[in-house]
Protein backbone atom coordinates (compact mmCIF):
# COMPACT_ATOMS: atom_id res chain seq x y z
CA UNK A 1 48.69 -165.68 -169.87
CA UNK A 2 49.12 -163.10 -167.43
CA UNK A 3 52.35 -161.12 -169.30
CA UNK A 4 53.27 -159.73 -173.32
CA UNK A 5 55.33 -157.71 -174.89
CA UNK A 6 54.38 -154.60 -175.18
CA UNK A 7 54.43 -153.52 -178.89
CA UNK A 8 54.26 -149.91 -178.01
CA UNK A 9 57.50 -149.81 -176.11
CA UNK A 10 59.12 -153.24 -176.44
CA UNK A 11 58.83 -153.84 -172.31
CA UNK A 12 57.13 -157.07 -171.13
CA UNK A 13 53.73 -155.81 -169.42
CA UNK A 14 51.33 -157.29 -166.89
CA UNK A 15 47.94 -157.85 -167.86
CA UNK A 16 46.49 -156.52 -164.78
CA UNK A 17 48.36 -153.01 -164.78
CA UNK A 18 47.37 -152.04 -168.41
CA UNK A 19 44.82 -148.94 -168.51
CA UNK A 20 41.42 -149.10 -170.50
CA UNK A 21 43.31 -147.17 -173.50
CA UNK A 22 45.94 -149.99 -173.22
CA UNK A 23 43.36 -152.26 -174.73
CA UNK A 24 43.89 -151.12 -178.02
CA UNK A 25 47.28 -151.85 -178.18
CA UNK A 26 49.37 -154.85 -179.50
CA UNK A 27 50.65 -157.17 -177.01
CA UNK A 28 52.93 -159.99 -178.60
CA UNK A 29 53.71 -163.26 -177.19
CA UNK A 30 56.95 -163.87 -175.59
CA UNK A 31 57.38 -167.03 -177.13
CA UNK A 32 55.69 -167.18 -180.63
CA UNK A 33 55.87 -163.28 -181.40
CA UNK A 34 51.83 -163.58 -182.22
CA UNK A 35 49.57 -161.33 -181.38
CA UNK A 36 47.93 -161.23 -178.40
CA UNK A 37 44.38 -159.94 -177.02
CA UNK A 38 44.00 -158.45 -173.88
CA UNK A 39 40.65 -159.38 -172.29
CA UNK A 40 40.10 -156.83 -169.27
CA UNK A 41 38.52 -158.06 -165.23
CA UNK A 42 35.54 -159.60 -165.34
CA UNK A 43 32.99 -161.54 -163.38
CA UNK A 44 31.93 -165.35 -165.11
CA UNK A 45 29.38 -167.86 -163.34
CA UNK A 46 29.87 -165.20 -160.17
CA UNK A 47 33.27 -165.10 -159.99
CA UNK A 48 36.19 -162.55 -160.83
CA UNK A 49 38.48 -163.18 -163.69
CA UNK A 50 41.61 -161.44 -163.42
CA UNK A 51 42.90 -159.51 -166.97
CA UNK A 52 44.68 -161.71 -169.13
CA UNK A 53 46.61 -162.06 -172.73
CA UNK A 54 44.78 -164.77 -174.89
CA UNK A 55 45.92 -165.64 -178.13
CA UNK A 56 44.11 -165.09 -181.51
CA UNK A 57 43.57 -168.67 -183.53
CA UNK A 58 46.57 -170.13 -185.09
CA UNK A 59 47.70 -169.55 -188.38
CA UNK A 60 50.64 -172.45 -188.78
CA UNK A 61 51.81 -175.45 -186.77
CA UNK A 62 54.66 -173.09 -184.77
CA UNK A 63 51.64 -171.23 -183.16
CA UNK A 64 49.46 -173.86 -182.27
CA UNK A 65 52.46 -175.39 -180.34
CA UNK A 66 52.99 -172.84 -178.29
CA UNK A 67 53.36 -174.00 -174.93
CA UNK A 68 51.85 -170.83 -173.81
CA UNK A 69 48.63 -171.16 -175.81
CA UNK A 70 45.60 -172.46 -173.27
CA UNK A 71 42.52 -173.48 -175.60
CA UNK A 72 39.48 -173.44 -173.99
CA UNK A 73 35.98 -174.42 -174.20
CA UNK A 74 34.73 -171.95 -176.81
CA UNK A 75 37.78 -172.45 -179.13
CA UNK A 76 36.94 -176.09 -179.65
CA UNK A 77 33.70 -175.77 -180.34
CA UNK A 78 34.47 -173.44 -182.51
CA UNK A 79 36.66 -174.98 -184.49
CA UNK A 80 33.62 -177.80 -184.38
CA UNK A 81 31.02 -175.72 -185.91
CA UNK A 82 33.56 -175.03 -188.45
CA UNK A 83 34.64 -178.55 -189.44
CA UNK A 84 30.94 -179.41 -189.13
CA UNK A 85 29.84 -176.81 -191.88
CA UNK A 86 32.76 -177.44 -193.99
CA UNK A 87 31.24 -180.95 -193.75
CA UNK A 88 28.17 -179.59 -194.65
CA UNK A 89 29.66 -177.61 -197.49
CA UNK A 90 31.73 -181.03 -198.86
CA UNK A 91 28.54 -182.99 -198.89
CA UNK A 92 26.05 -180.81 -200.93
């Protein structure tokens, strides 16, 4: 997500115009009103990523709908290591 609201002073705000002191702010999602982080430029397998808004993990059914949550790679397996040790856990 490339846009958030700014918590600071209410205006929507582009991801790539915030300032390294920006990154301790809270950005909000336009549509769920969670919070957002802000992951600055960087380069992965060689190329650039562009700064973007990710979301944190979901806390209730309304967030994990959001249709402008992306879940990637690392949150599923994630969220497998953690049904795997709560297995784990269950079974002892």
């Amino acid at each position: 997500m490339h846009k958030a609201r700014y918590i600071r002073t209410g205006s929507i705000v582009l991801a790539s115009t915030m300032k390294s002191g920006d990154y301790f702010g809270i950005f909000q999602c336009e549509h769920c009103k969670t919070d957002l982080i802000l992951t600055q430029e960087h380069k992965r397998h060689g190329k650039i990523v562009s700064a973007f808004f990710k979301h944190r993990e979901a806390e209730n059914d309304f967030q994990k709908r959001c249709p402008l949550r992306v879940e990637n790679n690392s949150d599923k397996s994630n969220k497998e290591k953690k049904s795997n040790k709560s297995k784990e856990l269950q079974s002892v």
